[in-house]
Protein backbone atom coordinates (compact mmCIF):
# COMPACT_ATOMS: atom_id res chain seq x y z
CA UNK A 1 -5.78 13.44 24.66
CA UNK A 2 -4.52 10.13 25.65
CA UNK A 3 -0.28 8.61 24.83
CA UNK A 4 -2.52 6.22 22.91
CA UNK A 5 -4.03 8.94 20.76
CA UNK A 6 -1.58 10.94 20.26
CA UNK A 7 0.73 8.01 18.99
CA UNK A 8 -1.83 7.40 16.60
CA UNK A 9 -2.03 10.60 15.31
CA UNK A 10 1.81 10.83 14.83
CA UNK A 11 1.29 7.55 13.31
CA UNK A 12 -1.30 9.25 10.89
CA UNK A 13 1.03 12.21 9.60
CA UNK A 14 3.66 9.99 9.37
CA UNK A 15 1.79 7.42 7.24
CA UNK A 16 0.40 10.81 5.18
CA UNK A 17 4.39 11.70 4.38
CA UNK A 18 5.33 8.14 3.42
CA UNK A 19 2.29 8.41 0.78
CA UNK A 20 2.04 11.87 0.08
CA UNK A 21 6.01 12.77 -0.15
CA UNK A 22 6.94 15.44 2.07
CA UNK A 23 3.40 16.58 2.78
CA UNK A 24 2.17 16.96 -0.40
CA UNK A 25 -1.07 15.95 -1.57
CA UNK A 26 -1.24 12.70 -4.26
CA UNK A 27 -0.69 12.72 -7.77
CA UNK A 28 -3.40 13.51 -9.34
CA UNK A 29 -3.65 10.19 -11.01
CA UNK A 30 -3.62 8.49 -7.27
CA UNK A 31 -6.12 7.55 -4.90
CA UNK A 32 -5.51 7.37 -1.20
CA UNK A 33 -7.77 5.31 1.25
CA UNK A 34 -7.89 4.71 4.53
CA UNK A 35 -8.34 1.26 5.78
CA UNK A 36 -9.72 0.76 9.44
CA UNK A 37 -7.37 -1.88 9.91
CA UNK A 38 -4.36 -3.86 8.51
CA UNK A 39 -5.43 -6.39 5.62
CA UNK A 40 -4.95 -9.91 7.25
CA UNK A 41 -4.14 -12.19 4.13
CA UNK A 42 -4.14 -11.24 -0.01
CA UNK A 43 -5.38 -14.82 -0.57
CA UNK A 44 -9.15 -14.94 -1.83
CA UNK A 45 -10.26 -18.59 -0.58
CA UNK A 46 -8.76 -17.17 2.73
CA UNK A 47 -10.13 -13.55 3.41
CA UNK A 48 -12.59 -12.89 6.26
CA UNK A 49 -12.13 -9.24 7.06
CA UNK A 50 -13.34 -6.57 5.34
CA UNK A 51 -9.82 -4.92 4.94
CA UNK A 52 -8.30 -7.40 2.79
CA UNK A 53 -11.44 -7.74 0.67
CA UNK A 54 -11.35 -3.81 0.70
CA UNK A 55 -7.78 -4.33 -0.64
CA UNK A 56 -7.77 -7.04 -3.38
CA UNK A 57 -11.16 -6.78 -4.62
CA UNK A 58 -9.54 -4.51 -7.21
CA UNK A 59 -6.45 -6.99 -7.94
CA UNK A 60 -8.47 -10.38 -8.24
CA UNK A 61 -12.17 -10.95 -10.27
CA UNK A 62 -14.78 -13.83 -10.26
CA UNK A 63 -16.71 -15.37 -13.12
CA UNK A 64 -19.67 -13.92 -11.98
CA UNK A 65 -19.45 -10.40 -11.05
CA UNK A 66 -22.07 -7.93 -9.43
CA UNK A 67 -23.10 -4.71 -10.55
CA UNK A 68 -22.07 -1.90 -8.31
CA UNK A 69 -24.27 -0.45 -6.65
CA UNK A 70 -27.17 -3.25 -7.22
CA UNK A 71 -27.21 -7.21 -6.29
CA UNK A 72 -27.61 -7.56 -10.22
CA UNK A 73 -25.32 -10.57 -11.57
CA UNK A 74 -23.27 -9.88 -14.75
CA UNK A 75 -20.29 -11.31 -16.73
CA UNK A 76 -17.00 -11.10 -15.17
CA UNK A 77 -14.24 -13.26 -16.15
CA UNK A 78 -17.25 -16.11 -17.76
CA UNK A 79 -18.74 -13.47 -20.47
CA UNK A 80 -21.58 -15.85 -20.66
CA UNK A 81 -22.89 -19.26 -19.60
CA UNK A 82 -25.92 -21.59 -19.60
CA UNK A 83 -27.09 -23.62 -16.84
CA UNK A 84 -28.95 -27.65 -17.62
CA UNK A 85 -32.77 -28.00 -17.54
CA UNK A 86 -32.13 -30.09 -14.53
CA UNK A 87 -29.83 -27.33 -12.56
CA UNK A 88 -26.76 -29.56 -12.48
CA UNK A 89 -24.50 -28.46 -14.92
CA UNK A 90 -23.07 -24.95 -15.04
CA UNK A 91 -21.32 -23.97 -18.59
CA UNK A 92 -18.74 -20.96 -18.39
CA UNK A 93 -17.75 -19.53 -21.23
CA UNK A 94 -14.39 -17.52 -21.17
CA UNK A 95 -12.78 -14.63 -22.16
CA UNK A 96 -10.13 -14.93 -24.34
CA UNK A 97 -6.75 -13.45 -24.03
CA UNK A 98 -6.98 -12.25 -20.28
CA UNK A 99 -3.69 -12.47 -18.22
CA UNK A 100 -2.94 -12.73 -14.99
CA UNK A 101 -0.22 -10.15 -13.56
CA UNK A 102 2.52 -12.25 -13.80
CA UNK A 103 1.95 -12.95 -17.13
CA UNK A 104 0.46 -16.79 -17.09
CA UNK A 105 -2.82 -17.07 -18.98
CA UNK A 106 -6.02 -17.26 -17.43
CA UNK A 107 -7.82 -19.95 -18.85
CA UNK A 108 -10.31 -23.48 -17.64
CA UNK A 109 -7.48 -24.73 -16.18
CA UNK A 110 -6.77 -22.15 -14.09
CA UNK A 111 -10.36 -22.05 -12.88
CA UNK A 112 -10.66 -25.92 -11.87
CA UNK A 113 -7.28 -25.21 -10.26
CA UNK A 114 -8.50 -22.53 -8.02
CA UNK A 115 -11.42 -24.37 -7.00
CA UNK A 116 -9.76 -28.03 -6.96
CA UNK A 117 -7.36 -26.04 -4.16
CA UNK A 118 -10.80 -26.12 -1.90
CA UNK A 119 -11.93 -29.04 -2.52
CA UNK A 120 -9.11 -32.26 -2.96
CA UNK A 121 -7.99 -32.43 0.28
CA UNK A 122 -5.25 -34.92 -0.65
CA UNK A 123 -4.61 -32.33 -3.56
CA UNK A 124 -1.01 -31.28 -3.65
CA UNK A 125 -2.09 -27.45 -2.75
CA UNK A 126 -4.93 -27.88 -0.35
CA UNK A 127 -2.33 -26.93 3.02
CA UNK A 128 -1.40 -23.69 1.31
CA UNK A 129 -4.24 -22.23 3.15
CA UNK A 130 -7.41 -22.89 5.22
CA UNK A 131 -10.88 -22.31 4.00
CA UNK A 132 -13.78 -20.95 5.83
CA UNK A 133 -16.39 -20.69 2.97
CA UNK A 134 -15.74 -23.91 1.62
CA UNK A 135 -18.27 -26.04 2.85
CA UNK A 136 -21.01 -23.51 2.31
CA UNK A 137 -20.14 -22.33 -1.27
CA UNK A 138 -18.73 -25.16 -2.59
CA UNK A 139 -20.09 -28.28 -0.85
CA UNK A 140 -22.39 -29.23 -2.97
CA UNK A 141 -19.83 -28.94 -6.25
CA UNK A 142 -19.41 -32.61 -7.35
CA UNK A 143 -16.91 -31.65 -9.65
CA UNK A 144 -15.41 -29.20 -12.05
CA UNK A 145 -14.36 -29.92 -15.89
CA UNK A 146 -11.61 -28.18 -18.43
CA UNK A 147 -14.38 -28.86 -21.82
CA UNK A 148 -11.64 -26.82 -23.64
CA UNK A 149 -9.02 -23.97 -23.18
CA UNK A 150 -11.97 -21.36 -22.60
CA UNK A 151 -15.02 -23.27 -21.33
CA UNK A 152 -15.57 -24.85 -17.97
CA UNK A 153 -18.39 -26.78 -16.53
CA UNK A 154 -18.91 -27.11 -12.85
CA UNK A 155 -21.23 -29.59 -12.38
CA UNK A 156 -23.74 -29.83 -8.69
CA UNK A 157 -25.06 -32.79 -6.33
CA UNK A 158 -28.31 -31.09 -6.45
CA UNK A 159 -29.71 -27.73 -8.26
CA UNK A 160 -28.63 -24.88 -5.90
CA UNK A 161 -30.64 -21.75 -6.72
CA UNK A 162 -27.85 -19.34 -5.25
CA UNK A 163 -24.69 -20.83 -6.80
CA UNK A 164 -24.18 -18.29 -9.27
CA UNK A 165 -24.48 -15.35 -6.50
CA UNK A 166 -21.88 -17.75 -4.22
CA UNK A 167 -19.33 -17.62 -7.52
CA UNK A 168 -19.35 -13.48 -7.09
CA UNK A 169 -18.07 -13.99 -3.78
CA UNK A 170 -14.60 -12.88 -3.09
CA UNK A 171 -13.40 -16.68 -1.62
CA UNK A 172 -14.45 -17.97 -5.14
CA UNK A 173 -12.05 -15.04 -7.00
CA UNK A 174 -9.75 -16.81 -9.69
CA UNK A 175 -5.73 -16.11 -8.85
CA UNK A 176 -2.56 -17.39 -10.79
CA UNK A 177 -2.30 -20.56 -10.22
CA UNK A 178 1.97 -20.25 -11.24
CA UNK A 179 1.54 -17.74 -8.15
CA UNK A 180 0.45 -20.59 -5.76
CA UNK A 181 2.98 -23.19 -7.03
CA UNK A 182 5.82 -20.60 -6.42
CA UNK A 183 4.77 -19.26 -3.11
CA UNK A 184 2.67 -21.54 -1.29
CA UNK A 185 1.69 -20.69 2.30
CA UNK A 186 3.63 -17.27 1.03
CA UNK A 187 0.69 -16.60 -1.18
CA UNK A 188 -1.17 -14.29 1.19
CA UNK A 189 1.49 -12.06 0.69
CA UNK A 190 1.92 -12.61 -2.79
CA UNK A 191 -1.46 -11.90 -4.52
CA UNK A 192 -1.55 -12.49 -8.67
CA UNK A 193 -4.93 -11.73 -10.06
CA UNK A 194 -6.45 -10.88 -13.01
CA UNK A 195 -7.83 -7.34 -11.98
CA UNK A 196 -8.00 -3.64 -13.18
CA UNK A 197 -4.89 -3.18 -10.28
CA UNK A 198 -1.77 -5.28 -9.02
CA UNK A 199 0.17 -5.12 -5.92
CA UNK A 200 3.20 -3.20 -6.06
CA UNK A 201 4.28 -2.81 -2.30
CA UNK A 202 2.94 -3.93 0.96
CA UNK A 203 4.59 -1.96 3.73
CA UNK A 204 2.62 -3.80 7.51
CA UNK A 205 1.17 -1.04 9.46
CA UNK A 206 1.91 1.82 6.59
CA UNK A 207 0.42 1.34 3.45
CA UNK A 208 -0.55 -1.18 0.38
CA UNK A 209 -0.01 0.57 -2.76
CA UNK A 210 -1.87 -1.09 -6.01
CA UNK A 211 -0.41 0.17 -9.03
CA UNK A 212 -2.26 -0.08 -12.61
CA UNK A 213 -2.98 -2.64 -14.91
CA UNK A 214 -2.17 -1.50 -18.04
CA UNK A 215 -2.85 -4.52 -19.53
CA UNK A 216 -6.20 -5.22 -18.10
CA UNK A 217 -8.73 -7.09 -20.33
CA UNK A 218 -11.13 -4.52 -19.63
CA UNK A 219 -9.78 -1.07 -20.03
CA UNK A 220 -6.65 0.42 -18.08
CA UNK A 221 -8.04 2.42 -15.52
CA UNK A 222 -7.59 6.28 -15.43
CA UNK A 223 -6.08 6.03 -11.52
CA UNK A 224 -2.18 4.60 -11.96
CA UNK A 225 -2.27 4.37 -8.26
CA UNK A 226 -4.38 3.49 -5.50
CA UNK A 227 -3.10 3.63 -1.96
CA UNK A 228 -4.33 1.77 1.04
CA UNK A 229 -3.42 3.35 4.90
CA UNK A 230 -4.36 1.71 7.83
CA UNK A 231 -6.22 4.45 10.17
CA UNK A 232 -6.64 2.36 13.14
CA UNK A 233 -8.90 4.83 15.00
CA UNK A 234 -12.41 6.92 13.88
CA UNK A 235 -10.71 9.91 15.25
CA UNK A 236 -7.36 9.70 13.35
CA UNK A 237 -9.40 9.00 10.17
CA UNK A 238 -11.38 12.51 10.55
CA UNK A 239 -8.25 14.11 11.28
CA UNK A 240 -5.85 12.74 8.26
CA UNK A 241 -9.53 14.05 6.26
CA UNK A 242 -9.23 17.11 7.02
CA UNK A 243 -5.53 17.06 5.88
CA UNK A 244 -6.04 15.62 2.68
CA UNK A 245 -9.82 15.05 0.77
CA UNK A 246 -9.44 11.53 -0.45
CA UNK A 247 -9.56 10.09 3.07
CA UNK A 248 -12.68 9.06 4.08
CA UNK A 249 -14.12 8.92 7.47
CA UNK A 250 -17.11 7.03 8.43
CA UNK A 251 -17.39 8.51 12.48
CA UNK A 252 -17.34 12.06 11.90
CA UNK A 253 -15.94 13.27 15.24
CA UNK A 254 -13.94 16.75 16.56
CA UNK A 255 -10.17 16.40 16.62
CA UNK A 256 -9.07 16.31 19.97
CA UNK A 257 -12.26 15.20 21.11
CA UNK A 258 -12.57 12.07 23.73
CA UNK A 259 -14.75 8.95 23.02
């Protein structure tokens, strides 16, 4: 077994004692999962891995959502809407008294904030971040309209059969936008969504833990916890498994076994 192995396996049990407590298995009501890397940012428009999507898909929500398991579209934070005969104009309608985590309303104008963000380049928040979907999901917006407190219209250049799919995608996720005005560049750290969890601490290289929503628009959840380790290696994942059932492992392999 190589230094480099067995670090990460002392890594691993250490990780396990931070979460677990002295080697004990989870609360019941928690959920541990192994990441197979660090999340890189918390910030929606920004996220390109699959660890940070992994990570805040549970914290932040789209209008559009898809159904698990299928590529079926359904209501997520829009509980309806109705698109023009000539495929230009998108109505949202809204659901009514949803929060975000810090407390600020969710609402239209949080929604043509978020998306405003990408697209004004001389707006006041566009250097907060960078944005690699942009251009691909939203370059053919032409602009986006508060109609009233609970109703949005985001109106195209040209029809665009895919655009509702493109608003279920995590870089089109609505987040406080109180968050962004307090923390800026700081926000990737600082995630505020909408979601059935929040962050409640980010330790680098040990763990993310998420704790309930209690006041989610859509149910609390039965899990008051779910924990996020970074298991940098297939073979320390199969190990910490074996240790304690809710990690997965997607490369079965031996403990103690070379690559």
């Amino acid at each position: 077994m190589t230094t480099r192995r067995t670090w990460m396996i002392a890594a691993l049990i250490l990780a396990i004692a931070l979460v677990s407590g002295a080697g004990a298995a989870p609360p019941k009501d928690a959920i541990v999962i192994g990441l197979l890397a660090e999340p890189v940012t918390m910030d929606p428009p920004q996220i390109t891995d699959l660890n940070s999507a992994r990570v805040t898909k549970r914290i932040f929500e789209g209008l559009v959502a898809q159904e698990l398991g299928s590529y079926k579209l359904v209501p997520g934070l829009a509980r309806s809407w109705e698109i023009s005969k000539d495929g230009l104009i998108y109505t949202f309608n809204l659901r009514a008294n949803v929060t975000f985590h810090d407390g600020t309303p969710f609402n239209a104008e949080a929604v043509k904030f978020c998306f405003e963000r990408q697209l004004n380049e001389q707006g006041p928040y566009y250097k907060t971040g960078t944005y690699p979907y942009v251009k691909g999901f939203l370059g053919n917006v032409q602009g986006v309209e508060v109609v009233n407190p609970l109703t949005v219209q985001i109106k195209l250049k040209a029809p665009l059969t895919p655009f509702l799919q493109y608003l279920a995608h995590q870089s089109l996720f609505i987040y406080s936008p109180e968050a962004l005005k307090k923390h800026g560049k700081d926000i990737v750290k600082n995630p505020v969504g909408t979601g059935p969890f929040k962050l409640e601490t980010w330790e680098p290289g040990v763990k993310v833990v998420l704790a309930r929503n209690d006041q989610y628009w859509g149910g609390a959840s039965k899990v008051r916890q779910a924990i996020y380790v970074p298991i940098i290696e297939a073979q320390a994942r199969l190990c910490a498994r074996t240790r304690t059932s809710p990690w997965p492992s997607r490369t079965p392999r031996p403990c103690g076994t070379s690559r």
